[in-house]
N, C-alpha and C. Protein backbone atom coordinates (compact mmCIF):
# COMPACT_ATOMS: atom_id res chain seq x y z
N UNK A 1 -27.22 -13.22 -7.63
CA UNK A 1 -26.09 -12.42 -7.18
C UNK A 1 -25.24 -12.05 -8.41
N UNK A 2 -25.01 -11.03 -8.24
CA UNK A 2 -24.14 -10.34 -9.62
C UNK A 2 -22.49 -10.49 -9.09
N UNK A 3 -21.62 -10.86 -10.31
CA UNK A 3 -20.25 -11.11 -9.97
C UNK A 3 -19.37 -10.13 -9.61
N UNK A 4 -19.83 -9.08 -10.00
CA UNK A 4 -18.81 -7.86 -9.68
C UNK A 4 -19.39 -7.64 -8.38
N UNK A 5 -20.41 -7.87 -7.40
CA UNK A 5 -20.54 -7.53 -6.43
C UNK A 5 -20.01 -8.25 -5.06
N UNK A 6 -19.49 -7.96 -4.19
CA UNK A 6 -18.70 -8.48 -3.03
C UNK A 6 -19.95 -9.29 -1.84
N UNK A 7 -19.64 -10.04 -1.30
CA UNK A 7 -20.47 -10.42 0.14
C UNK A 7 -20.43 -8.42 0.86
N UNK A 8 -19.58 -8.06 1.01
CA UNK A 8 -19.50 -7.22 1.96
C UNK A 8 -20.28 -5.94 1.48
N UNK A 9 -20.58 -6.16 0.28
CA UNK A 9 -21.49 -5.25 -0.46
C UNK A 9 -22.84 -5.16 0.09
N UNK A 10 -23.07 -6.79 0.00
CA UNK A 10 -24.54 -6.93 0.33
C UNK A 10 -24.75 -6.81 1.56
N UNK A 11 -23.75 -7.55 2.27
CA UNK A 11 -23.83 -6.73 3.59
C UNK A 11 -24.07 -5.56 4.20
N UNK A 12 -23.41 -5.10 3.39
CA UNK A 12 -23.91 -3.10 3.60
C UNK A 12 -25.10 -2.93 3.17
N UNK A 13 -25.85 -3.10 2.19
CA UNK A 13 -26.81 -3.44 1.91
C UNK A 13 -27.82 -3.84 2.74
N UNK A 14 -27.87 -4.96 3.17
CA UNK A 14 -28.78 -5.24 4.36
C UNK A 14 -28.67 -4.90 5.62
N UNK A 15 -27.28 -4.42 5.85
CA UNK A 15 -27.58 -3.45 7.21
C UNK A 15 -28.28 -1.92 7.13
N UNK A 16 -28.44 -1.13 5.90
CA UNK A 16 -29.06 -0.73 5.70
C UNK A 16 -30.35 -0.49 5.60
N UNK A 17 -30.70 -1.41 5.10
CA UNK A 17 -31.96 -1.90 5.12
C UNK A 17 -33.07 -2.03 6.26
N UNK A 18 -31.97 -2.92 7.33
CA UNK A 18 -32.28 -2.68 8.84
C UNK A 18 -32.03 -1.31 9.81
N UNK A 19 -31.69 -0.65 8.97
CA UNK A 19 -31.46 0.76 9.95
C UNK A 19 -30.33 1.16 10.41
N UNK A 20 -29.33 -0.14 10.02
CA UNK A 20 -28.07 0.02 10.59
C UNK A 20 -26.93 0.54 10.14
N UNK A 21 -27.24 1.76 8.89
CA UNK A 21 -26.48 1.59 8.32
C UNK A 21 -24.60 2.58 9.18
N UNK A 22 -25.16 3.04 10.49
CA UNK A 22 -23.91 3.18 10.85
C UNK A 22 -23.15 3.05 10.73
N UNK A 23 -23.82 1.39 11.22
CA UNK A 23 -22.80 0.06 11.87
C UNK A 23 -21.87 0.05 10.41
N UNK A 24 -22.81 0.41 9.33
CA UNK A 24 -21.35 -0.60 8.19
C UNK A 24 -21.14 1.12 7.77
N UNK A 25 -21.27 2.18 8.29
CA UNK A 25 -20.65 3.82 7.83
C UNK A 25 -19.12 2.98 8.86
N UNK A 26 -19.08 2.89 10.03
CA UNK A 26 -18.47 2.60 10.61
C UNK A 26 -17.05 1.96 10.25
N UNK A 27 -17.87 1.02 9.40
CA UNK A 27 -16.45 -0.41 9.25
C UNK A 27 -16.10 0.17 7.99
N UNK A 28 -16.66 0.88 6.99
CA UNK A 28 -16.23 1.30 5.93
C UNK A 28 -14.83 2.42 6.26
N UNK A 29 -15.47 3.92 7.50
CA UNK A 29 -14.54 4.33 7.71
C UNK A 29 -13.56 4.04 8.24
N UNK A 30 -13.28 3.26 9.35
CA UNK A 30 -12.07 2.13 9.90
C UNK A 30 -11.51 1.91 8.94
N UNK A 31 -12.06 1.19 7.62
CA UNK A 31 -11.35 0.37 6.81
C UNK A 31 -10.54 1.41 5.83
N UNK A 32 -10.79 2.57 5.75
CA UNK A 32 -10.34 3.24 4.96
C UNK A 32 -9.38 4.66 5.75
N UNK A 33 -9.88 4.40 7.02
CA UNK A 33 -8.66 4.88 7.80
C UNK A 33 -7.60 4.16 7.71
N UNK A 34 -7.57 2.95 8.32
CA UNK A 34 -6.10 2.25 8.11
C UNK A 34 -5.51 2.01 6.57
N UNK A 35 -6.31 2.21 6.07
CA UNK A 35 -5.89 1.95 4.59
C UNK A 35 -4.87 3.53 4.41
N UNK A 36 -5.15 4.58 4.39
CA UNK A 36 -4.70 5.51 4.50
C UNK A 36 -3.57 5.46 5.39
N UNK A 37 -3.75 5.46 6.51
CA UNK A 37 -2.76 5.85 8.20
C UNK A 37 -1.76 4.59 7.51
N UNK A 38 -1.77 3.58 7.23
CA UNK A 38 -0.71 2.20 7.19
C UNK A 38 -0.17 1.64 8.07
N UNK A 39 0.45 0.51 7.64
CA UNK A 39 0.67 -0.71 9.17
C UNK A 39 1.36 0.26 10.00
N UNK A 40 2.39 1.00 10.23
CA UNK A 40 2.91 1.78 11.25
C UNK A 40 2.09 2.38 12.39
N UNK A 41 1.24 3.29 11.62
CA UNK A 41 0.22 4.10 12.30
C UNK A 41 -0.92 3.50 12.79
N UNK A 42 -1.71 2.37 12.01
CA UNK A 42 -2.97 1.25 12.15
C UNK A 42 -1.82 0.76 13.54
N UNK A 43 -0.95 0.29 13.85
CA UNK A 43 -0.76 -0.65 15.00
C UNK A 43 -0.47 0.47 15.86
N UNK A 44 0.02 1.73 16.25
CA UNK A 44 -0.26 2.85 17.19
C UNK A 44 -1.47 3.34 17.34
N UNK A 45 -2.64 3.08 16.53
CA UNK A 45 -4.24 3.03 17.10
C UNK A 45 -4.51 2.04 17.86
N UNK A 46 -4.84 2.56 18.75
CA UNK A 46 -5.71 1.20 19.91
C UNK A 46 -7.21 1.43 19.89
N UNK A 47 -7.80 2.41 19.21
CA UNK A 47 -8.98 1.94 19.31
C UNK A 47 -9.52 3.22 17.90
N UNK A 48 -10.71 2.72 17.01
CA UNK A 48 -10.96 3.25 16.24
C UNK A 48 -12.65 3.28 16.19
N UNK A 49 -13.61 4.64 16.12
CA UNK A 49 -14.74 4.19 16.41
C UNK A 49 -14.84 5.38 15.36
N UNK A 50 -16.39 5.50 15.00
CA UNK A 50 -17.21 6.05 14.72
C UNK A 50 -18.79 6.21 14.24
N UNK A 51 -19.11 7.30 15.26
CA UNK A 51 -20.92 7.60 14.99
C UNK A 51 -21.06 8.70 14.94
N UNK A 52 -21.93 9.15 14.29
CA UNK A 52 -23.13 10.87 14.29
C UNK A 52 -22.22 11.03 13.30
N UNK A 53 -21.39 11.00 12.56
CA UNK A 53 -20.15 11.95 11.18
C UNK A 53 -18.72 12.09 12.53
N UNK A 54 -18.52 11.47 13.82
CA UNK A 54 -17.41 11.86 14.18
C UNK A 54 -16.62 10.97 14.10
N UNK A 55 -15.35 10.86 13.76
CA UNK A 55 -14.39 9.77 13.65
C UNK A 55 -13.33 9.64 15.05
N UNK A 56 -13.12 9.12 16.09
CA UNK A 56 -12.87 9.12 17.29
C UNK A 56 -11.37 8.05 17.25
N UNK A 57 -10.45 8.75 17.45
CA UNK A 57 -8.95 7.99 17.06
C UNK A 57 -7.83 7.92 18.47
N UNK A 58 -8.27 6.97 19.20
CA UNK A 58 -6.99 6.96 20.20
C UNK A 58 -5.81 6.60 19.97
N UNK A 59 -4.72 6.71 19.99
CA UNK A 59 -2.84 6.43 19.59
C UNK A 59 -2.36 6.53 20.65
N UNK A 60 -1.47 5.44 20.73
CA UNK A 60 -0.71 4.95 21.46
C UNK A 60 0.69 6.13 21.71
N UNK A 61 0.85 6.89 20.81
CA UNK A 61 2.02 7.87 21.06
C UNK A 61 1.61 9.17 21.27
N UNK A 62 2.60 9.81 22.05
CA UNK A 62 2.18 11.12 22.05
C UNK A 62 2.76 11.83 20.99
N UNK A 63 3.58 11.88 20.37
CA UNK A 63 4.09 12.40 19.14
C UNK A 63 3.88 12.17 18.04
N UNK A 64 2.84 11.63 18.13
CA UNK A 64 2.09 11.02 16.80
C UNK A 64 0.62 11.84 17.16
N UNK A 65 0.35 11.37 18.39
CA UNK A 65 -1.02 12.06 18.64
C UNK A 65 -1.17 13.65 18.22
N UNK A 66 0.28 14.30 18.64
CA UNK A 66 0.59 15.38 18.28
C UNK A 66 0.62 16.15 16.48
N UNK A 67 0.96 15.39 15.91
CA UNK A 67 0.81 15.21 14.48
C UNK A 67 0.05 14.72 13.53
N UNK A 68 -0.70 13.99 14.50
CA UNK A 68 -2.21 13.51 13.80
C UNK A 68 -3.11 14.62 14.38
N UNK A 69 -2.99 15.68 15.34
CA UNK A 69 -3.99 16.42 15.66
C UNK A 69 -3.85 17.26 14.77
N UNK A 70 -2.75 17.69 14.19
CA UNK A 70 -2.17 19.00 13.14
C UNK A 70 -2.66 18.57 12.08
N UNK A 71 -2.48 17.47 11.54
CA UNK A 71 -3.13 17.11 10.43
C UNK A 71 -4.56 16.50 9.87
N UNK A 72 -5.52 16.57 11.09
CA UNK A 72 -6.60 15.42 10.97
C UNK A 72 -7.70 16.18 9.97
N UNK A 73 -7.82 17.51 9.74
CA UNK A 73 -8.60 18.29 8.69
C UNK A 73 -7.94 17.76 7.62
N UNK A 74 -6.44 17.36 7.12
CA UNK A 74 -6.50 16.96 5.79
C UNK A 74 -6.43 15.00 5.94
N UNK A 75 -6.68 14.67 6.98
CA UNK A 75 -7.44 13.02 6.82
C UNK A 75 -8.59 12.93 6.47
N UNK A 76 -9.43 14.12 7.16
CA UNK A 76 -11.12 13.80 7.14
C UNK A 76 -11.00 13.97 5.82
N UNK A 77 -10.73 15.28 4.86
CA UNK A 77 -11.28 15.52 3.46
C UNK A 77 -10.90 14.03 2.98
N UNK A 78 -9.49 13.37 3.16
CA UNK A 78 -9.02 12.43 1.90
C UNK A 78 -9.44 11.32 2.34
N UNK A 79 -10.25 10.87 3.74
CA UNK A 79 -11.27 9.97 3.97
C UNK A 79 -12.53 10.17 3.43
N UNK A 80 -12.88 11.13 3.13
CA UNK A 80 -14.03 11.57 2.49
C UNK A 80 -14.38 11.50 0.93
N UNK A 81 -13.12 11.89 0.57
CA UNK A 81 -12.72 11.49 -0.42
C UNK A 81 -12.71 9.92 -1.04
N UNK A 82 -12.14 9.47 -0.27
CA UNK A 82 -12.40 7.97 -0.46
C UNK A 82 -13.45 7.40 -0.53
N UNK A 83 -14.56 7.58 0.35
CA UNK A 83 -15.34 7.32 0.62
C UNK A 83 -16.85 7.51 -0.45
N UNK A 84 -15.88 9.04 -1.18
CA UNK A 84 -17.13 9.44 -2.60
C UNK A 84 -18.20 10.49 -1.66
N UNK A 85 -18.37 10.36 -0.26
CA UNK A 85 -19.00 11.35 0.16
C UNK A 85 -18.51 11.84 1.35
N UNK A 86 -19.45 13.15 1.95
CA UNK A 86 -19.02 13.96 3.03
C UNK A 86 -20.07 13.04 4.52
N UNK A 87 -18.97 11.83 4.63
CA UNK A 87 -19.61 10.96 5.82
C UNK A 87 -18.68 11.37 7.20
N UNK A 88 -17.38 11.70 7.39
CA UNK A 88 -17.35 12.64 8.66
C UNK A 88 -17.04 13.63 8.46
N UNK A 89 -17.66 14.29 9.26
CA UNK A 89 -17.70 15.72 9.57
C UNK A 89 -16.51 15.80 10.34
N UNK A 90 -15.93 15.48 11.27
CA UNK A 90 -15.10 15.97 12.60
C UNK A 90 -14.08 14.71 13.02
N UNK A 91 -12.86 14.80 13.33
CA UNK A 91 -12.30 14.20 13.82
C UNK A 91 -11.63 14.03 15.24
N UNK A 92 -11.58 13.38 16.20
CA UNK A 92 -11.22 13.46 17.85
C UNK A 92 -10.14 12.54 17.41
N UNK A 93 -9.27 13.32 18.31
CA UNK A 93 -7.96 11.97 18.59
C UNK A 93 -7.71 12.56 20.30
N UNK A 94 -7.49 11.17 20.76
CA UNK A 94 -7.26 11.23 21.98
C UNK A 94 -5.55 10.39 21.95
């Protein structure tokens, strides 16, 4: 095992490996949604999913929901961004 590399690395890694690599497209984008959105916004999400390139965002407010719908074309790019590639395509907020 190399030191600069994380458990969660290899993890991705071997879910890959197995086919899964959704599952960790998934936790990567979560993780870098809330990293972005911040504790305010991360605790007005109640639920955070994503498969196929869609990122699927339910919120607890409507005035937020409202303002995250106006803005979710410039989340996807700077999630994408983060991310180093073009892994969603589309964003839903309910």
């Amino acid at each position: 095992m190399q030191p600069d590399r994380t458990l969660n690395y290899y993890l991705q890694v071997a879910l890959h490996r197995l086919d899964h690599g959704d599952f960790a497209d998934e936790l990567r984008v979560e993780r870098v949604y809330r990293q972005l959105a911040g504790d305010f916004i991360s605790r007005l999400t109640s639920s955070v999913q994503f498969s196929g390139g869609v990122l699927s965002l339910r919120l607890q407010s409507a005035a937020l929901r409202s303002e995250m719908l106006r803005r979710r074309e410039s989340l996807r790019r700077r999630i994408n961004d983060h991310l180093g590639a073009e892994v969603v395509r589309k964003i839903n907020i309910w």
